[in-house]
N, C-alpha and C. Protein backbone atom coordinates (compact mmCIF):
# COMPACT_ATOMS: atom_id res chain seq x y z
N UNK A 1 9.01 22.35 10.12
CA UNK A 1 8.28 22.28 8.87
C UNK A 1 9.26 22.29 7.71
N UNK A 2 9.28 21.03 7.09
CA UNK A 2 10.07 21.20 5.91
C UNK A 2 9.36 21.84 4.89
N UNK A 3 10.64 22.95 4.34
CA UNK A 3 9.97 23.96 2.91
C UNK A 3 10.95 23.28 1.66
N UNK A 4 10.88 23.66 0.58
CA UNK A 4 12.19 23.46 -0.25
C UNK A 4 11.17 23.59 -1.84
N UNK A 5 12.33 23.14 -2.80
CA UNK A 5 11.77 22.95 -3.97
C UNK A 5 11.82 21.54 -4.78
N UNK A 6 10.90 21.07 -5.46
CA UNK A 6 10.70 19.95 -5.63
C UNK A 6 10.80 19.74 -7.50
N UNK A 7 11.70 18.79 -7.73
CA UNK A 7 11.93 19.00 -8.74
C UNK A 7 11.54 17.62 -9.54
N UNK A 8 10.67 17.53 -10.57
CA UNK A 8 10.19 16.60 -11.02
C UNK A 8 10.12 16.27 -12.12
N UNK A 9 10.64 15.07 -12.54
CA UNK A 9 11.28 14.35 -14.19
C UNK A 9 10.27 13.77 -14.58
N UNK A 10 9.57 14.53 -15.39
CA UNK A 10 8.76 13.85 -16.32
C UNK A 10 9.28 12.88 -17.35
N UNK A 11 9.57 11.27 -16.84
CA UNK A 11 10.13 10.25 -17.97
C UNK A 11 9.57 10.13 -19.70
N UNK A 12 8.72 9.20 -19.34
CA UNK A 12 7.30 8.88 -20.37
C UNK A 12 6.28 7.72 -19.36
N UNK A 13 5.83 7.44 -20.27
CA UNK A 13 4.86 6.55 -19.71
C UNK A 13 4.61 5.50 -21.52
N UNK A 14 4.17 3.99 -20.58
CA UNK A 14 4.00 3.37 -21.64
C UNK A 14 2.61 2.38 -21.13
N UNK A 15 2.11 1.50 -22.02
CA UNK A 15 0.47 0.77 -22.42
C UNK A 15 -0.64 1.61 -21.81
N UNK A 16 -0.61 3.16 -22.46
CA UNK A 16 -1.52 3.72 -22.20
C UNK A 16 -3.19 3.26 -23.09
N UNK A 17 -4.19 3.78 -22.53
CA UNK A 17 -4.80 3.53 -23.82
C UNK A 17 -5.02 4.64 -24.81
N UNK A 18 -4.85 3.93 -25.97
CA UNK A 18 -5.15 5.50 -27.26
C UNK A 18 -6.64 5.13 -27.22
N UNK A 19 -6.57 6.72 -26.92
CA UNK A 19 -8.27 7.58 -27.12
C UNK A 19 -8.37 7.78 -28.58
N UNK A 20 -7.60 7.81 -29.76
CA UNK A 20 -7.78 8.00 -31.04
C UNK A 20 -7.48 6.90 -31.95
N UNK A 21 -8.97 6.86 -32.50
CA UNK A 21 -9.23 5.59 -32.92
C UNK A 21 -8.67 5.85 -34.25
N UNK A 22 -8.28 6.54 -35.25
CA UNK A 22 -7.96 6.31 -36.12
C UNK A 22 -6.58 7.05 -36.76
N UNK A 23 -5.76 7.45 -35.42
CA UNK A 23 -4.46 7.41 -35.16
C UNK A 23 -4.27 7.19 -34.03
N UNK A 24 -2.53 7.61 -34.17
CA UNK A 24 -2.14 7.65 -32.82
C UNK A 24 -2.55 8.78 -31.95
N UNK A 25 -2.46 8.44 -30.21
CA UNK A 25 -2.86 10.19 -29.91
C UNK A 25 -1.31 10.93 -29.61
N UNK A 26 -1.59 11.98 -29.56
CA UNK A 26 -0.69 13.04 -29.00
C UNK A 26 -0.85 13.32 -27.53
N UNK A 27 0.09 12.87 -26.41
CA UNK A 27 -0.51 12.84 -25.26
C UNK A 27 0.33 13.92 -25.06
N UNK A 28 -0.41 14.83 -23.33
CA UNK A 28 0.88 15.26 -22.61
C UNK A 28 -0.39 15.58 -21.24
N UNK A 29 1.13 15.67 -20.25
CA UNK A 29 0.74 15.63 -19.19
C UNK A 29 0.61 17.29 -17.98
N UNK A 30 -0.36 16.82 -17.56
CA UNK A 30 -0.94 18.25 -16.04
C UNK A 30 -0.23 17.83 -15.03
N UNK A 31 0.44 18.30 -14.46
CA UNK A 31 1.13 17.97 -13.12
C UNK A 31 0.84 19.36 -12.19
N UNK A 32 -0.03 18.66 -11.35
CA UNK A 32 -0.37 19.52 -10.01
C UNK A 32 -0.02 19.53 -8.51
N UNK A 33 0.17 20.64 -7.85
CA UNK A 33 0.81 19.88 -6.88
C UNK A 33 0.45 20.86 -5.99
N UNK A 34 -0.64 20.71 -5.45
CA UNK A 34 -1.85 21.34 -4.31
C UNK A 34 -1.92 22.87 -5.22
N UNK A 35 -1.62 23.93 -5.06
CA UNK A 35 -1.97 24.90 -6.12
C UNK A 35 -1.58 25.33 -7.40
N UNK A 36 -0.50 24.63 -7.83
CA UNK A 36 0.73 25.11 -8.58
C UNK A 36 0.42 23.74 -9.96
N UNK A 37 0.01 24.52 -10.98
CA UNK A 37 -0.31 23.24 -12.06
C UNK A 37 0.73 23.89 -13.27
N UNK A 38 1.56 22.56 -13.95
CA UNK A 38 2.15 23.08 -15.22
C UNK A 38 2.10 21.32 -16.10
N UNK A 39 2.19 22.61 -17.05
CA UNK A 39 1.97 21.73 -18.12
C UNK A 39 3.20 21.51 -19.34
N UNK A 40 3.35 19.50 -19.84
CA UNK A 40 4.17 19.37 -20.49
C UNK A 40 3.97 19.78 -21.98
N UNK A 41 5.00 19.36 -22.58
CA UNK A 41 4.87 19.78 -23.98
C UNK A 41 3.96 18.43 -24.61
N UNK A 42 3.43 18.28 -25.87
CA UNK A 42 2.30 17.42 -26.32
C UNK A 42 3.78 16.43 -27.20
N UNK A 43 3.35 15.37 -26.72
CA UNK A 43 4.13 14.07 -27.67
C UNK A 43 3.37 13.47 -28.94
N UNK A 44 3.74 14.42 -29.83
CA UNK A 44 2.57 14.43 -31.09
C UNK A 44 3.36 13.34 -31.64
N UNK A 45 2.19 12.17 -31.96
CA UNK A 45 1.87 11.06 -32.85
C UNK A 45 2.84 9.90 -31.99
N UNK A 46 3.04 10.55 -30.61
CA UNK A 46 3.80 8.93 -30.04
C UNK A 46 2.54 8.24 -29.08
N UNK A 47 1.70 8.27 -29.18
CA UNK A 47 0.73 7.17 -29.07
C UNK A 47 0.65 6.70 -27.65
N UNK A 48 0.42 5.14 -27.39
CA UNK A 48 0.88 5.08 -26.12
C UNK A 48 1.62 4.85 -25.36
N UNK A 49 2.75 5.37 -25.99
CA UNK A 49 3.90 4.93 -25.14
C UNK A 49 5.10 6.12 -25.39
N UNK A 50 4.65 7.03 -25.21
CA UNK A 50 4.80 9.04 -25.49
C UNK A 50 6.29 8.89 -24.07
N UNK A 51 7.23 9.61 -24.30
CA UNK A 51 8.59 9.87 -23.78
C UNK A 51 8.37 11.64 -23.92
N UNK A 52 8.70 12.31 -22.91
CA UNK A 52 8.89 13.48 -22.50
C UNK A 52 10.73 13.79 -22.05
N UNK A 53 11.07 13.40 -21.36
CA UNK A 53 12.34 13.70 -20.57
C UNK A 53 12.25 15.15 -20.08
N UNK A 54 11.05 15.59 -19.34
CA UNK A 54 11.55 17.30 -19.00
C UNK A 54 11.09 17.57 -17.59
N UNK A 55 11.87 18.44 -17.35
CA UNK A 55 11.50 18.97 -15.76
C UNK A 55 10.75 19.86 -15.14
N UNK A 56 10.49 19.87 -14.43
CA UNK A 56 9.06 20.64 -13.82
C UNK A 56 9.46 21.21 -12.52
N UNK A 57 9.62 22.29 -11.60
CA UNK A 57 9.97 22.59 -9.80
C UNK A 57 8.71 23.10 -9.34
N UNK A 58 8.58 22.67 -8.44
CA UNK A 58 7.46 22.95 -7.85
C UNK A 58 7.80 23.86 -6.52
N UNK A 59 7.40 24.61 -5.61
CA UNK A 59 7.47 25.24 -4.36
C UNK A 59 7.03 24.26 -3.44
N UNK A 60 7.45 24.00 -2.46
CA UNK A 60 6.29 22.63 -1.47
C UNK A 60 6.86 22.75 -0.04
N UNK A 61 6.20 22.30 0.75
CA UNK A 61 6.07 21.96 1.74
C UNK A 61 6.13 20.84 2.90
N UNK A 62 6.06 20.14 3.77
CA UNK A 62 5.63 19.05 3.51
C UNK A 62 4.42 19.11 4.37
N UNK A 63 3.42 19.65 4.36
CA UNK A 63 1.63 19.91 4.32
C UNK A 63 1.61 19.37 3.03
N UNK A 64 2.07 19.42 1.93
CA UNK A 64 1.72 18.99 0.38
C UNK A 64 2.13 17.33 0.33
N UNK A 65 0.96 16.65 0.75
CA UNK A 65 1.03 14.99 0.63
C UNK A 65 1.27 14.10 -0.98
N UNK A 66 1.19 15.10 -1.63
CA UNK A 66 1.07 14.33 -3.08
C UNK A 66 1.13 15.24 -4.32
N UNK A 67 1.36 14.51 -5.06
CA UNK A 67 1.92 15.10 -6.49
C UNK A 67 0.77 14.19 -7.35
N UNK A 68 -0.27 15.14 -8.30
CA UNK A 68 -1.33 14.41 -9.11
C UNK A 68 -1.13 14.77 -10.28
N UNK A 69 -0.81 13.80 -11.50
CA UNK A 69 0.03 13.66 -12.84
C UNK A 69 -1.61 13.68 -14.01
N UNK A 70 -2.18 14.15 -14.49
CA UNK A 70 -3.25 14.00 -15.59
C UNK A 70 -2.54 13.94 -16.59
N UNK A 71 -2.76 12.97 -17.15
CA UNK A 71 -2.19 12.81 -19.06
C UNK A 71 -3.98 12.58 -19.83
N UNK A 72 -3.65 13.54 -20.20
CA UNK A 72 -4.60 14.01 -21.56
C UNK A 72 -4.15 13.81 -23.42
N UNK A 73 -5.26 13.59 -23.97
CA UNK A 73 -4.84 13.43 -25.16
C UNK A 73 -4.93 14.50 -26.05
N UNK A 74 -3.98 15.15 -26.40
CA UNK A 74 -4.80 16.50 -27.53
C UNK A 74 -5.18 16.33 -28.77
N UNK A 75 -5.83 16.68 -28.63
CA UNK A 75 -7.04 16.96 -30.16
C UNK A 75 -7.20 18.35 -30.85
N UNK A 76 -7.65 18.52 -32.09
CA UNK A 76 -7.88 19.57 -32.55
C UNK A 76 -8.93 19.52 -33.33
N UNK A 77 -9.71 20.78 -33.20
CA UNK A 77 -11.21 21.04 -33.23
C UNK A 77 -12.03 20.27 -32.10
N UNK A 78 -11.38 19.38 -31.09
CA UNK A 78 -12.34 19.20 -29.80
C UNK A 78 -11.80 19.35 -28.94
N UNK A 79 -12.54 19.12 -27.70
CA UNK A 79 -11.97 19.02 -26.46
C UNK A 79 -10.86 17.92 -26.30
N UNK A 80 -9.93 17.70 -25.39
CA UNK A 80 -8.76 17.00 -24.77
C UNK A 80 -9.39 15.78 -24.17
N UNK A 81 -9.22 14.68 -24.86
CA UNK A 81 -9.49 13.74 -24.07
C UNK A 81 -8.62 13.39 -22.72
N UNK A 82 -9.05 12.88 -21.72
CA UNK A 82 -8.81 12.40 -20.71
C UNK A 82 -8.54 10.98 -20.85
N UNK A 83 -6.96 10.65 -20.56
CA UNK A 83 -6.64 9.45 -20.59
C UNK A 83 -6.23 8.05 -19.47
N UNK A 84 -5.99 9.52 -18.22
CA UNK A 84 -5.72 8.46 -16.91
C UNK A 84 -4.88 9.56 -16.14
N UNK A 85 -4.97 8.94 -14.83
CA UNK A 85 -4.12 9.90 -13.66
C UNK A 85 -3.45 9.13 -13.14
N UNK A 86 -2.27 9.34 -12.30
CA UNK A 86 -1.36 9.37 -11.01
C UNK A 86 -1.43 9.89 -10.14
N UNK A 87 -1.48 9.42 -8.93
CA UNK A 87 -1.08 10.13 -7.46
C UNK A 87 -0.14 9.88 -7.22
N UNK A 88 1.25 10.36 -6.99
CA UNK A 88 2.53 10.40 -6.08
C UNK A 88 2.25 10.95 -4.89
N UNK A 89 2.72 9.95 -4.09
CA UNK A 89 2.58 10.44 -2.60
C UNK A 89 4.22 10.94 -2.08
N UNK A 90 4.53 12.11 -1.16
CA UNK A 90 5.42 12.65 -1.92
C UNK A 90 6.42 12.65 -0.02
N UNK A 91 5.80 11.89 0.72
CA UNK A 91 6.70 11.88 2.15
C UNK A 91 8.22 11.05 1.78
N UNK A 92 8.34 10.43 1.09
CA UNK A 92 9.65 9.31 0.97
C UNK A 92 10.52 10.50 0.63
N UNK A 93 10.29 11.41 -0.63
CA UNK A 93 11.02 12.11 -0.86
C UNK A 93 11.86 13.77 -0.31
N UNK A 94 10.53 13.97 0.75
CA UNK A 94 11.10 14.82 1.84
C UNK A 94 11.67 14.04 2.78
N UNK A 95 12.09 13.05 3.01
CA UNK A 95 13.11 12.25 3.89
C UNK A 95 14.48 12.27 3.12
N UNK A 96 14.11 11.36 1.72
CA UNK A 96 14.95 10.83 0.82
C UNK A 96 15.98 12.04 0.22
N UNK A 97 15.06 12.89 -0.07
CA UNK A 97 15.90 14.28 -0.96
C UNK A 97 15.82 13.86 -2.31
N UNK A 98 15.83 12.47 -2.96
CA UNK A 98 15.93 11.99 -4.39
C UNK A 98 15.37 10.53 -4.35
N UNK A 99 14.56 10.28 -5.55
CA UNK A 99 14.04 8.97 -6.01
C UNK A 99 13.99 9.04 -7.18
N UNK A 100 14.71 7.79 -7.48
CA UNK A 100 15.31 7.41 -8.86
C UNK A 100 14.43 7.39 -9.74
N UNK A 101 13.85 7.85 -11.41
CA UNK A 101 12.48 7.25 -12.00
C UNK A 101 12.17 6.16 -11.93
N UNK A 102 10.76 6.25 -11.35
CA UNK A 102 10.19 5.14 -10.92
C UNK A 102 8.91 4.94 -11.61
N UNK A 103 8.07 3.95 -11.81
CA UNK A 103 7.33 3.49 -12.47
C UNK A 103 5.68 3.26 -11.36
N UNK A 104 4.94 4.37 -11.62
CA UNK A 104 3.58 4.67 -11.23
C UNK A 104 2.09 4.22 -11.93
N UNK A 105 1.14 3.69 -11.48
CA UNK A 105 0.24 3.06 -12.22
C UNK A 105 -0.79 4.24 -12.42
N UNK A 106 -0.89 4.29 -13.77
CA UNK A 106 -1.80 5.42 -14.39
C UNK A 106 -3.31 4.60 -13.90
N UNK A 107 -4.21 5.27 -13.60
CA UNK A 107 -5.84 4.77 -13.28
C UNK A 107 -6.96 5.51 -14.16
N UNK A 108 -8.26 5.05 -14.52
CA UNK A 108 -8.79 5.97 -14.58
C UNK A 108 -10.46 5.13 -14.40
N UNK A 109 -11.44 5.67 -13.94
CA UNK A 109 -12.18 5.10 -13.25
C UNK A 109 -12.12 4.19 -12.18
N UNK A 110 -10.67 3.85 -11.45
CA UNK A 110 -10.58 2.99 -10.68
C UNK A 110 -9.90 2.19 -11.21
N UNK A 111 -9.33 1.95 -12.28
CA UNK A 111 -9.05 0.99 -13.56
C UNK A 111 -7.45 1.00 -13.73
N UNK A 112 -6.52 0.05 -13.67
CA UNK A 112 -5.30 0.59 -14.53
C UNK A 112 -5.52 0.59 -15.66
N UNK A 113 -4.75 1.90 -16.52
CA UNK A 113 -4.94 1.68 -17.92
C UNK A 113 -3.27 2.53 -17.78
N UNK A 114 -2.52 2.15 -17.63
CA UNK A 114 -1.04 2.36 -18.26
C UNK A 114 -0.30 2.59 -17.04
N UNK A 115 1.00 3.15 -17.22
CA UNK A 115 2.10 3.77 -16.43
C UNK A 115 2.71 4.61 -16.70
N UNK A 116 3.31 5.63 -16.14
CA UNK A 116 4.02 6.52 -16.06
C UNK A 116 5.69 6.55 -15.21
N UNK A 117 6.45 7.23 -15.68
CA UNK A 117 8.02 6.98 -15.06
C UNK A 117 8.39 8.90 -14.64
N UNK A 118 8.69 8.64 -13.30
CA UNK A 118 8.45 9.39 -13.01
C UNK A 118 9.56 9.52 -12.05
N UNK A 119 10.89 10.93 -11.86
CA UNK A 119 11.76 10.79 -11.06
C UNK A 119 11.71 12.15 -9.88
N UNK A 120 11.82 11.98 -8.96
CA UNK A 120 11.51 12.80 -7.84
C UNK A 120 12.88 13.69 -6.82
N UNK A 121 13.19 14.57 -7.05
CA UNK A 121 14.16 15.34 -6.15
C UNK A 121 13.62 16.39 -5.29
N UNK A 122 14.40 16.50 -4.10
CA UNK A 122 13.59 17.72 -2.97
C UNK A 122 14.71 18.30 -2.35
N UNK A 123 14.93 19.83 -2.32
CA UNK A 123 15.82 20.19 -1.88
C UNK A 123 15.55 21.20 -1.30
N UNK A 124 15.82 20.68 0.19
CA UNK A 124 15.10 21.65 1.21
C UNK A 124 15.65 23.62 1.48
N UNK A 125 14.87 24.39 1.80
CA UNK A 125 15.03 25.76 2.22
C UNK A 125 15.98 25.61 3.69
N UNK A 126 17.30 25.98 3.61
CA UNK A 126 17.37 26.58 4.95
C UNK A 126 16.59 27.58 5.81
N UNK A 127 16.50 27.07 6.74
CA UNK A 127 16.12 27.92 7.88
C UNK A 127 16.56 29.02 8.69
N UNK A 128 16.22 30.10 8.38
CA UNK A 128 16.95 31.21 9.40
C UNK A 128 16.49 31.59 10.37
N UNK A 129 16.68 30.61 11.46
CA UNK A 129 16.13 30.85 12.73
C UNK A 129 17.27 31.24 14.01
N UNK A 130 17.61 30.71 15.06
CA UNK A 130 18.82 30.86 16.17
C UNK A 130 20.03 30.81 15.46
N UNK A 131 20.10 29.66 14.59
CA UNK A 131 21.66 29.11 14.56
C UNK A 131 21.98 30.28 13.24
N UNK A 132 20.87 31.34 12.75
CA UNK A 132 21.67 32.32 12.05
C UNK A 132 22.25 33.36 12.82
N UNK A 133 21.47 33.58 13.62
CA UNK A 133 21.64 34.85 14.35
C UNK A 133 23.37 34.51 15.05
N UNK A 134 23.16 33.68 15.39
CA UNK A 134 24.23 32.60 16.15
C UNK A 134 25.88 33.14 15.49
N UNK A 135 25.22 32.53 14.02
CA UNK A 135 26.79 32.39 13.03
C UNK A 135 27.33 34.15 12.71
N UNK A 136 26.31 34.51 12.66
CA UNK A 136 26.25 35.75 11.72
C UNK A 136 26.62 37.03 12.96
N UNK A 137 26.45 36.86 14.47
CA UNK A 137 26.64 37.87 15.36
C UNK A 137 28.05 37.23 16.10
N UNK A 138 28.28 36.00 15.72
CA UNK A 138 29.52 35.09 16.32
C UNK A 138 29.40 34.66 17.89
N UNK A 139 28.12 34.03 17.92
CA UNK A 139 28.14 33.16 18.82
C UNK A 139 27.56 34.20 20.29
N UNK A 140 27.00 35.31 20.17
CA UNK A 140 26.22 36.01 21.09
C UNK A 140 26.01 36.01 21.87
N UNK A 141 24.94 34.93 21.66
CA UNK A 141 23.93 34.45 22.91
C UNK A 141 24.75 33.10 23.69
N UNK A 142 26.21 33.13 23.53
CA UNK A 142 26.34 32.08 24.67
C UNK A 142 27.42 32.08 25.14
N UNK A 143 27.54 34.05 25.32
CA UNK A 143 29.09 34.71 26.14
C UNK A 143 28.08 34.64 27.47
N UNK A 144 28.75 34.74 28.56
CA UNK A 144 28.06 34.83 29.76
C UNK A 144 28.01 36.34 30.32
């Protein structure tokens, strides 16, 4: 079972659609990743095509098939509009260990409505199973 920590570059994303009709919006993004949700900082007045550059680690597994990105629009005095999601599917990168930012199709109703850039690192937990006991007692279990 691969464990490790997963470390994730929030790029930007660009031809989103603006939810604010009479500016630009202020987007930022939910990144969840089976229980563990954090949130970016708000890209006030960059519209649709909002740049973040920041990092996010997650705890994971690989039981955890995917990484789900919500970009919301913030508002004040209402609720957060909802602007579109991502699914990252996240097996390449427990093989890979690293994927370069890459470019993900934002959806929302089924719909593309933009993209997101998005860079992926995984760096697995050693295991302390035989081969510690092994190193650490000097080779033990295989005097006769």
């Amino acid at each position: 079972m691969v464990r490790g920590k997963l470390e994730v570059l929030l790029v930007g994303a660009k031809g989103l659609e603006n939810t604010d009709f009479l500016c630009k919006m202020d987007p930022y993004a939910v990144l969840t990743c089976r229980t563990q949700e954090q949130k970016s900082s708000v890209a006030s007045g960059k519209g649709s095509d909002p740049e973040w550059h920041e990092s996010f680690v997650f705890t994971v597994s690989d039981s955890v098939p995917e990484l789900t990105i919500k970009l919301m629009d913030s508002d004040t005095g209402s609720s957060d509009d909802f602007v579109g999601e991502a699914t990252i599917p996240l097996e390449a990168v427990f093989f890979e260990g690293n994927i370069p930012p890459t470019v993900y199709n934002v959806v929302k109703d089924q719909k593309y409505c933009g993209e997101i850039k998005i860079g992926l690192s995984f760096i697995a937990e050693e295991t302390r199973g035989s081969d510690f006991l092994a190193q650490r007692y000097g080779g033990w279990n295989e005097s006769s």
